[in-house]
N, C-alpha and C. Protein backbone atom coordinates (compact mmCIF):
# COMPACT_ATOMS: atom_id res chain seq x y z
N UNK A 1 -70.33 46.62 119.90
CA UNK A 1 -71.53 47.43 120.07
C UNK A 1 -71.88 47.53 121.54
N UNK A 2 -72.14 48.50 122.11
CA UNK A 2 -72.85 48.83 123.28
C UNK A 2 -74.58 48.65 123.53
N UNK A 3 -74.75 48.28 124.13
CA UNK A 3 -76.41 47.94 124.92
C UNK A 3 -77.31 48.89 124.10
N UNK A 4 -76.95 49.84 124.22
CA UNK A 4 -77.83 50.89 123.56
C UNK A 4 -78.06 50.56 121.88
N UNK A 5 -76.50 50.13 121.44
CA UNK A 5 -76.94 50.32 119.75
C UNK A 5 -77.38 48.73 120.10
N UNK A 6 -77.21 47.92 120.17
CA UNK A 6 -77.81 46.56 120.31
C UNK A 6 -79.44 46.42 120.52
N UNK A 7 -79.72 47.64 121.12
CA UNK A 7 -81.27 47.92 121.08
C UNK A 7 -81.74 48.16 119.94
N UNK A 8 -80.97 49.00 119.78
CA UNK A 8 -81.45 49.87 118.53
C UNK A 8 -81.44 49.12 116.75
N UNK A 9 -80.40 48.00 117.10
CA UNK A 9 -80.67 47.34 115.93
C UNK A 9 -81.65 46.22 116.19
N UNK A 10 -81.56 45.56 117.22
CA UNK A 10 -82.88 44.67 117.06
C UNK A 10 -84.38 44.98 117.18
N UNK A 11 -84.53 46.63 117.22
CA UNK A 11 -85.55 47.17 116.83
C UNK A 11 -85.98 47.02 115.34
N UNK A 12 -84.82 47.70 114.76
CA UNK A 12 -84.65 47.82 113.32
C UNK A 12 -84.79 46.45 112.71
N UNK A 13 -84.33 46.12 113.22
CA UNK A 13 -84.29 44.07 112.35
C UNK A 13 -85.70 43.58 112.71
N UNK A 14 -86.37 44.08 113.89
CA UNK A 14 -87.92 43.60 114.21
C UNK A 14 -88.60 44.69 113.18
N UNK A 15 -88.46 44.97 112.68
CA UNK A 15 -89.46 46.26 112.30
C UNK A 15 -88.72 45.45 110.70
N UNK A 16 -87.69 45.60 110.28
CA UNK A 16 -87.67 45.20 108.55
C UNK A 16 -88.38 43.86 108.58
N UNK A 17 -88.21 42.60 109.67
CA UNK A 17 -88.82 41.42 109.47
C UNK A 17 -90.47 41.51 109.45
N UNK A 18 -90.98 42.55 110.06
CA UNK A 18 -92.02 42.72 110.15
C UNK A 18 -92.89 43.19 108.52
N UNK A 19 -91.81 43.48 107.54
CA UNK A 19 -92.40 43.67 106.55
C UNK A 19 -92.64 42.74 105.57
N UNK A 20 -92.72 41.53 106.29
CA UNK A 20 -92.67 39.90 105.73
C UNK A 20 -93.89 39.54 106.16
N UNK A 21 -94.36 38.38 105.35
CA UNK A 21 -95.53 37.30 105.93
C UNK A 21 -95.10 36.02 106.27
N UNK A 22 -94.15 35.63 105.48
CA UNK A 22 -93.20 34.40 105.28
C UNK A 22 -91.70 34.11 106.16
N UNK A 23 -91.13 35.09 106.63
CA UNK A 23 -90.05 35.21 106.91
C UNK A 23 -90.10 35.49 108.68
N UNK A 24 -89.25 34.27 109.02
CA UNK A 24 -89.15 34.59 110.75
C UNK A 24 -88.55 35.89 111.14
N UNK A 25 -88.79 36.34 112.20
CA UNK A 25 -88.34 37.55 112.66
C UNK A 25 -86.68 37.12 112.86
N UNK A 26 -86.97 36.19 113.50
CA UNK A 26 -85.22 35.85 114.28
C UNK A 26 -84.36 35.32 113.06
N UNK A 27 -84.85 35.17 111.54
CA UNK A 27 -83.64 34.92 110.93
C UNK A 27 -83.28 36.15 110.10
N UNK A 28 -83.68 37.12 110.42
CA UNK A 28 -83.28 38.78 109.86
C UNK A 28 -82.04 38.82 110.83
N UNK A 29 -81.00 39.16 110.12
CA UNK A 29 -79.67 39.60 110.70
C UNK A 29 -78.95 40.59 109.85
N UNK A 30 -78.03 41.38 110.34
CA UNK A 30 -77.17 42.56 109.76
C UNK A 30 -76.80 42.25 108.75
N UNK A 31 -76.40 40.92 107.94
CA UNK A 31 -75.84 40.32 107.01
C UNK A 31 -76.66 39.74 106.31
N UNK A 32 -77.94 39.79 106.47
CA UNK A 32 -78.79 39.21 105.54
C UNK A 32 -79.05 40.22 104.00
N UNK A 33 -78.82 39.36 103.29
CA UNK A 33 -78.39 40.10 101.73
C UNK A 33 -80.17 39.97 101.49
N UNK A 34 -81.38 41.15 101.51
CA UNK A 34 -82.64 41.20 101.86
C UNK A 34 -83.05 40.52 100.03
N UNK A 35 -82.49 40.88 99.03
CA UNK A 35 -82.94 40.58 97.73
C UNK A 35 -83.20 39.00 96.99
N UNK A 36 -82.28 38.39 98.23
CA UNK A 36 -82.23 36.76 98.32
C UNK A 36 -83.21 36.23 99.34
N UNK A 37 -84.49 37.05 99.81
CA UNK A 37 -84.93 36.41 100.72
C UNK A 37 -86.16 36.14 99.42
N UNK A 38 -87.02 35.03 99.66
CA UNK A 38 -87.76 34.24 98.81
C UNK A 38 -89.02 35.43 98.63
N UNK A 39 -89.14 35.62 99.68
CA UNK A 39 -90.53 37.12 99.65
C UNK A 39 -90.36 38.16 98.72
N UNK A 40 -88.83 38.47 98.92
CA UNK A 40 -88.46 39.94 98.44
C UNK A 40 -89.16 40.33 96.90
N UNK A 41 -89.93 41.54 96.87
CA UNK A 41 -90.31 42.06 95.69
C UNK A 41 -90.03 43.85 95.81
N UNK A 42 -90.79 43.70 94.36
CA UNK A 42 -90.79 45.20 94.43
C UNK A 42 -91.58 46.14 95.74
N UNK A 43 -93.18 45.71 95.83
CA UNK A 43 -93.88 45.71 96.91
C UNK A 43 -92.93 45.50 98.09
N UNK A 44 -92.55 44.74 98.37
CA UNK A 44 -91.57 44.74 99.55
C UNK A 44 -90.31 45.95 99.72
N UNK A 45 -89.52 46.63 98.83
CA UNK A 45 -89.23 47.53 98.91
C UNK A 45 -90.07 48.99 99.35
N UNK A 46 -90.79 48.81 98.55
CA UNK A 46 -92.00 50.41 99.01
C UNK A 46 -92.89 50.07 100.34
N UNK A 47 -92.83 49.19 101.07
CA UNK A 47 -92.90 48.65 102.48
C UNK A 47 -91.70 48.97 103.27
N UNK A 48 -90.28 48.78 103.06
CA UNK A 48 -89.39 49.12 103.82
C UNK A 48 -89.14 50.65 103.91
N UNK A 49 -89.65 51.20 102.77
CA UNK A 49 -89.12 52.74 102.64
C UNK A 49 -90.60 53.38 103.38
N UNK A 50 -91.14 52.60 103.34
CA UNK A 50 -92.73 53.30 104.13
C UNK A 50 -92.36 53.06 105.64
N UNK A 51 -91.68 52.08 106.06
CA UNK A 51 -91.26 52.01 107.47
C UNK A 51 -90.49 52.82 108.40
N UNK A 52 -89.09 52.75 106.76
CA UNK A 52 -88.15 53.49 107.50
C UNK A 52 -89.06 55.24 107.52
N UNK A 53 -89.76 55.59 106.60
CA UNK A 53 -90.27 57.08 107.17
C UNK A 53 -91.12 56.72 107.92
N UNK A 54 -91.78 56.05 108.03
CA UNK A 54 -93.00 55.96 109.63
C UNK A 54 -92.50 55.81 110.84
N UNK A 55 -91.11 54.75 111.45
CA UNK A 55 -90.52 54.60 112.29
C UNK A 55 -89.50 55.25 112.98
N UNK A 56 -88.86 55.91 111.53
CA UNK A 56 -87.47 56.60 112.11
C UNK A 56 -87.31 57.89 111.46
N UNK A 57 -88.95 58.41 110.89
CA UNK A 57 -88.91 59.64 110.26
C UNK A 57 -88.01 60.43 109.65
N UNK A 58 -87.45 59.30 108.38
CA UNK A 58 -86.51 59.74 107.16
C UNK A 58 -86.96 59.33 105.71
N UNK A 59 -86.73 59.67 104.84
CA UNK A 59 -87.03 59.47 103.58
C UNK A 59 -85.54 59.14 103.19
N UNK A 60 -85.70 57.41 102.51
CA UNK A 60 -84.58 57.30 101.77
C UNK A 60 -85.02 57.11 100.47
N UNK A 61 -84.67 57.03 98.93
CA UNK A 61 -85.20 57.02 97.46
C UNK A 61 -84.60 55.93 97.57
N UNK A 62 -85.16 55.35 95.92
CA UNK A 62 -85.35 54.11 95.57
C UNK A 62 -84.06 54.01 95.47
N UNK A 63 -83.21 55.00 94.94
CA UNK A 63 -81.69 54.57 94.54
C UNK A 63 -80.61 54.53 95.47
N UNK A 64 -81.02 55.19 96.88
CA UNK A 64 -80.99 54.82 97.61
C UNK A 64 -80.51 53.17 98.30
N UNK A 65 -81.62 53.09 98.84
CA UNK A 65 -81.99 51.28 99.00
C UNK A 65 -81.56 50.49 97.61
N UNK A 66 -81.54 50.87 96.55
CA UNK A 66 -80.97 50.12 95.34
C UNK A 66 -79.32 49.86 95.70
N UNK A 67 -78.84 50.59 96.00
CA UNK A 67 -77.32 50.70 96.46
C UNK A 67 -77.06 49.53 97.51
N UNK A 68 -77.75 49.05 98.06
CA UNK A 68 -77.93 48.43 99.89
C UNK A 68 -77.47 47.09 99.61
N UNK A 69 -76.86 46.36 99.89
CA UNK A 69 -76.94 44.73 99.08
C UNK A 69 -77.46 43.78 100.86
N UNK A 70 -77.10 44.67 101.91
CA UNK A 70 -77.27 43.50 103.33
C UNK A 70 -78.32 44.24 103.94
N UNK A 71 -79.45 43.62 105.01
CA UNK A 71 -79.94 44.81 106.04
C UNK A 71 -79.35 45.66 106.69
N UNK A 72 -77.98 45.25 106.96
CA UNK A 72 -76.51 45.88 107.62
C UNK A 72 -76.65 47.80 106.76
N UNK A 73 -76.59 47.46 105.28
CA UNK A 73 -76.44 48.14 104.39
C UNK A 73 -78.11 49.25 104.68
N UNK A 74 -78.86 48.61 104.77
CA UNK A 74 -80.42 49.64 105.05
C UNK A 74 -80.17 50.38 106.69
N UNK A 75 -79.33 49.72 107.44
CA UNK A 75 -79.47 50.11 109.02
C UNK A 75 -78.31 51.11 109.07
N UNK A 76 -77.33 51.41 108.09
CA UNK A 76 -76.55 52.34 108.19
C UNK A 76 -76.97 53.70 107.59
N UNK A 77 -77.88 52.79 106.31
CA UNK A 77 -78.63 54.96 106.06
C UNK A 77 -79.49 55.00 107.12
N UNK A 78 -80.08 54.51 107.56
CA UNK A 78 -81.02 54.67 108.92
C UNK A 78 -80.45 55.26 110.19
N UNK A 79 -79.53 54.90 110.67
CA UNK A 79 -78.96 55.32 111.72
C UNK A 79 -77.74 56.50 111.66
N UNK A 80 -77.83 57.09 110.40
CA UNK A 80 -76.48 58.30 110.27
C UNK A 80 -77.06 59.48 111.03
C-alpha cells in the first residue's frame, strides 16, 4: 500500500471503531471478522451503513454488508 491508501484506511478503521462504545480504536484492523466483536448487533450494523453514507457518501444494503465477513470486506465496497 502507498501513503495515500494507508491514510485512507486508517480513516476508515477510525470511523468503523468509532461506531463502538466498548471497543478500542487501535484493535480494529482489515482482518477483523466485525460479527465476532462482543458489541456487534443489529443496531451496530445500521450505524455502519449510516457512516459509510455520511462519510463516504454511498449507500450500501443490508445484503450488502451481510456478504462482508472482515472490515477488510466493508473497506472494499467502500473504496471501489
Amino acid at each position: 500500500m502507498n501513503m495515500l491508501t494507508d491514510t485512507k484506511v486508517k480513516v476508515f478503521l477510525d470511523n468503523f471503531a468509532e461506531q463502538f462504545d466498548e471497543v478500542p480504536v487501535n484493535s480494529i484492523i482489515l482482518d477483523t471478522k466485525f460479527r465476532a466483536l462482543e458489541e456487534w448487533s443489529s443496531m451496530h450494523a445500521l450505524l455502519v451503513l449510516a457512516m459509510i453514507d455520511a462519510e463516504y457518501d454511498m449507500v450500501i444494503d443490508g445484503d450488502a454488508l451481510e456478504s462482508c465477513i472482515t472490515v477488510g470486506d466493508i473497506y472494499e465496497l467502500v473504496s471501489k
